[in-house]
Protein backbone atom coordinates (compact mmCIF):
# COMPACT_ATOMS: atom_id res chain seq x y z
CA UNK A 1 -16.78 122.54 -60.88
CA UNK A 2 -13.40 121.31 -62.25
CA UNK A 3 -11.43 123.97 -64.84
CA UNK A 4 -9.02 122.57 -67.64
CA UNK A 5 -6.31 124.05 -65.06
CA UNK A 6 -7.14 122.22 -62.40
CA UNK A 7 -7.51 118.57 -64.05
CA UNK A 8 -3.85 119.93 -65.40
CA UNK A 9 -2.78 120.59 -62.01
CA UNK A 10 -3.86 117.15 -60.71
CA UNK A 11 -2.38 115.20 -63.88
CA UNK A 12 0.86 117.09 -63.17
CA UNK A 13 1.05 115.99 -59.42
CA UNK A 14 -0.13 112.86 -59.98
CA UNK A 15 3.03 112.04 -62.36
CA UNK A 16 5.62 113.81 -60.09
CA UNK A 17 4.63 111.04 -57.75
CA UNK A 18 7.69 108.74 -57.64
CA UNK A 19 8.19 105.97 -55.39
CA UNK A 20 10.87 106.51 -52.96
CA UNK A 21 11.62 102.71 -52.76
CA UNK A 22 11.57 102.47 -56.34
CA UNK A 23 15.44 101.08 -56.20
CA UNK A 24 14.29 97.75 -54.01
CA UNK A 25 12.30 97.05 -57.26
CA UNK A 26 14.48 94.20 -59.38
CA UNK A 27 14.73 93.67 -63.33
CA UNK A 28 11.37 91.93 -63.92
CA UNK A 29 12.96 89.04 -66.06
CA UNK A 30 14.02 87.91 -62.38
CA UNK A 31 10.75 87.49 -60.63
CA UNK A 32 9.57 85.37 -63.46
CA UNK A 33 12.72 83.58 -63.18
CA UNK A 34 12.01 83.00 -59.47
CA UNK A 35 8.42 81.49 -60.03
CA UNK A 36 9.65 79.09 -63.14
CA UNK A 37 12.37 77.89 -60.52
CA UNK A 38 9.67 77.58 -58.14
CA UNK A 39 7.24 75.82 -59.94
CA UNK A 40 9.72 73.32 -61.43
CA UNK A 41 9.69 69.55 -60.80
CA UNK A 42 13.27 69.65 -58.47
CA UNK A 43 11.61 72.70 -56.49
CA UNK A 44 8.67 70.83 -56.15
CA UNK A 45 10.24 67.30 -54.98
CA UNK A 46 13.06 69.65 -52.54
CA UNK A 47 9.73 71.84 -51.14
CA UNK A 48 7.91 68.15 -50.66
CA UNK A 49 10.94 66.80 -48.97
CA UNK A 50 11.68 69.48 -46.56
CA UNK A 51 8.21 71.31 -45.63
CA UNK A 52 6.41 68.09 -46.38
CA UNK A 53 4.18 70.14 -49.21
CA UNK A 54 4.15 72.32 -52.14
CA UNK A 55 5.43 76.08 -51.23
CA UNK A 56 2.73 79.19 -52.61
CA UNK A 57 4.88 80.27 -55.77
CA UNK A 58 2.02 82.41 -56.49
CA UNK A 59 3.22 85.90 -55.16
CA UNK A 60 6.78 86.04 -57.67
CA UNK A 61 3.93 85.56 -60.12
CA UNK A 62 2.13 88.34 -58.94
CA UNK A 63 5.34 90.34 -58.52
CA UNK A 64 5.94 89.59 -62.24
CA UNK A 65 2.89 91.24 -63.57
CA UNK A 66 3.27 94.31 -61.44
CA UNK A 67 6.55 94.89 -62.25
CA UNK A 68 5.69 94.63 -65.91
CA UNK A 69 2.84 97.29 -65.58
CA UNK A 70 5.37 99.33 -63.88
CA UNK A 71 7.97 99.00 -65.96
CA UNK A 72 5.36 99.09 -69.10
CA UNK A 73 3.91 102.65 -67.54
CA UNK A 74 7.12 103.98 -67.34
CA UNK A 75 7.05 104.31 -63.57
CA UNK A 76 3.52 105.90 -64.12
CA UNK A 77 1.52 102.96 -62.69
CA UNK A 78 2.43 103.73 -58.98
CA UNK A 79 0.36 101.02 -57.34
CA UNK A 80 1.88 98.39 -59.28
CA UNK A 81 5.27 99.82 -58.35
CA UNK A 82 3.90 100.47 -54.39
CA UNK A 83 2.75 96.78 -54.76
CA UNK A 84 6.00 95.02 -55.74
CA UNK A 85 7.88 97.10 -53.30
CA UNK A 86 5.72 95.80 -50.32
CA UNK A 87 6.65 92.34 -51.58
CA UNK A 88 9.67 92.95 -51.35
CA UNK A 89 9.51 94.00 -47.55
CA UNK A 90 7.38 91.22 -46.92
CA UNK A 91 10.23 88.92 -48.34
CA UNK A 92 13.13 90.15 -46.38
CA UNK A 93 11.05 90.45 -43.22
CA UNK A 94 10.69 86.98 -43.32
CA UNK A 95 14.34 86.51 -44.19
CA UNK A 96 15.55 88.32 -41.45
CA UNK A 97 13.54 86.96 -38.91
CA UNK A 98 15.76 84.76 -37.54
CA UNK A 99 18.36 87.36 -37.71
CA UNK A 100 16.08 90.13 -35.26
CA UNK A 101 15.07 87.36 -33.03
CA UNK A 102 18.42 86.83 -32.05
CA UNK A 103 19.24 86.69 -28.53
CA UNK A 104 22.45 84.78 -28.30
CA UNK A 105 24.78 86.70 -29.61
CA UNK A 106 25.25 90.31 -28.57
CA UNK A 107 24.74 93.12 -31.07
CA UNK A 108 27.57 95.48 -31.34
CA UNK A 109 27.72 99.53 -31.63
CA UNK A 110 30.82 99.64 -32.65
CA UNK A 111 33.73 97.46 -33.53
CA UNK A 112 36.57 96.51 -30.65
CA UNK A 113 39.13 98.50 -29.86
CA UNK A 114 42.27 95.73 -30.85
CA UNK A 115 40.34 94.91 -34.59
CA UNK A 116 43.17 96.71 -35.88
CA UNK A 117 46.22 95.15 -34.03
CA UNK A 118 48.88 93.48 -36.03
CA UNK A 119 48.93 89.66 -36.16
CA UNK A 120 50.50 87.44 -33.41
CA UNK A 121 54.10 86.52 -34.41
CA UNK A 122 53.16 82.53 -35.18
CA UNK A 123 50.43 83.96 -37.86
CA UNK A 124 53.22 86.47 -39.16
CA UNK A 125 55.65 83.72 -40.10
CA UNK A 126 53.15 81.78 -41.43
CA UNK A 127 52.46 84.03 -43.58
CA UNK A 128 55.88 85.08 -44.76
CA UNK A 129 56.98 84.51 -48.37
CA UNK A 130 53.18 84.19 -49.52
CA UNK A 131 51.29 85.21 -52.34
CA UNK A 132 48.90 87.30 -49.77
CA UNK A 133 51.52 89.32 -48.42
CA UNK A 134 53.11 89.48 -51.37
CA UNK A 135 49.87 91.67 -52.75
CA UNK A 136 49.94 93.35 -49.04
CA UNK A 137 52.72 94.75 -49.47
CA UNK A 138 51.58 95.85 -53.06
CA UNK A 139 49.05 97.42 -51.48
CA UNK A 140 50.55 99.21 -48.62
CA UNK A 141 53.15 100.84 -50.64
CA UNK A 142 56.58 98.95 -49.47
CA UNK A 143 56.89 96.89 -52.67
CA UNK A 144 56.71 97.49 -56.20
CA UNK A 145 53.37 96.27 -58.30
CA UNK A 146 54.67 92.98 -59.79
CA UNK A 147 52.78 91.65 -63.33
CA UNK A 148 51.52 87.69 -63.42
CA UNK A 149 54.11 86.18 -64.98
CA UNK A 150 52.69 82.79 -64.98
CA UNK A 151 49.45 81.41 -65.70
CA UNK A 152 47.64 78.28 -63.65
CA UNK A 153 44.91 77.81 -66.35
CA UNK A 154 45.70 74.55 -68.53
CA UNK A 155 43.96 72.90 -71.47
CA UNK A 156 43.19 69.33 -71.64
């Protein structure tokens, strides 16, 4: 049998429990936003037009509500929190799909050996006299910070 120490113990451990992921989970006013956008008449029409039927806006909803209780609980209401965080995993799985199934283009290790190397001489005097390296050489050090002087911004 259970002593007041050990239903303590077990409270205790089971509020230390954080969620590692807990960062991927975004401001809850956004997944709402994401299923009103969904759900409206233009999303509608633009999902009929292109996939030839309505899209399932159902799981921002459900993202919604969990990150509520989260959020609600303090971060106390782990499942809800473990819940939207799969979601999220889910969604950029499905993003990146196209991305990892990728086999035209070679993936690189590291960048080339020339990304570095200065700019042919045509680029260089196109370049002279310009704003850009007029703030590259700002940058670098060889010329002095110089103030806007001038604004574009008019009123009509």
């Amino acid at each position: 049998m259970a002593t007041k120490s050990d239903n303590a113990d077990s409270k205790s451990d089971k509020s230390k429990e954080s969620l590692d992921d807990a960062w991927a989970i975004r401001p809850c006013h956004l997944y709402k936003e994401e299923y009103d956008d969904c759900t409206s008449f233009k999303a509608r029409f633009h999902q009929y037009f292109i996939f030839g039927k309505d899209t399932d806006c159902s799981q921002w909803l459900t993202d919604y509500r969990n990150c509520e209780r989260y959020q609600q609980s303090n971060g106390n209401d782990v499942a809800a929190g473990k819940a939207v965080i799969k979601s999220e995993e889910e969604r950029r799985r499905i993003r990146l799909r196209a991305h990892f199934a990728n086999d035209t283009w070679q993936k690189r290790k590291k960048p080339p050996l020339d990304w570095a190397a200065p700019l042919p001489d045509w680029m260089e005097k196109r370049n002279e006299n310009t704003y850009l390296e007029l703030k590259q050489k700002e940058l670098s050090g060889q010329a002095a910070p110089q103030g806007e002087e001038r604004s574009l911004c008019t009123i009509m």
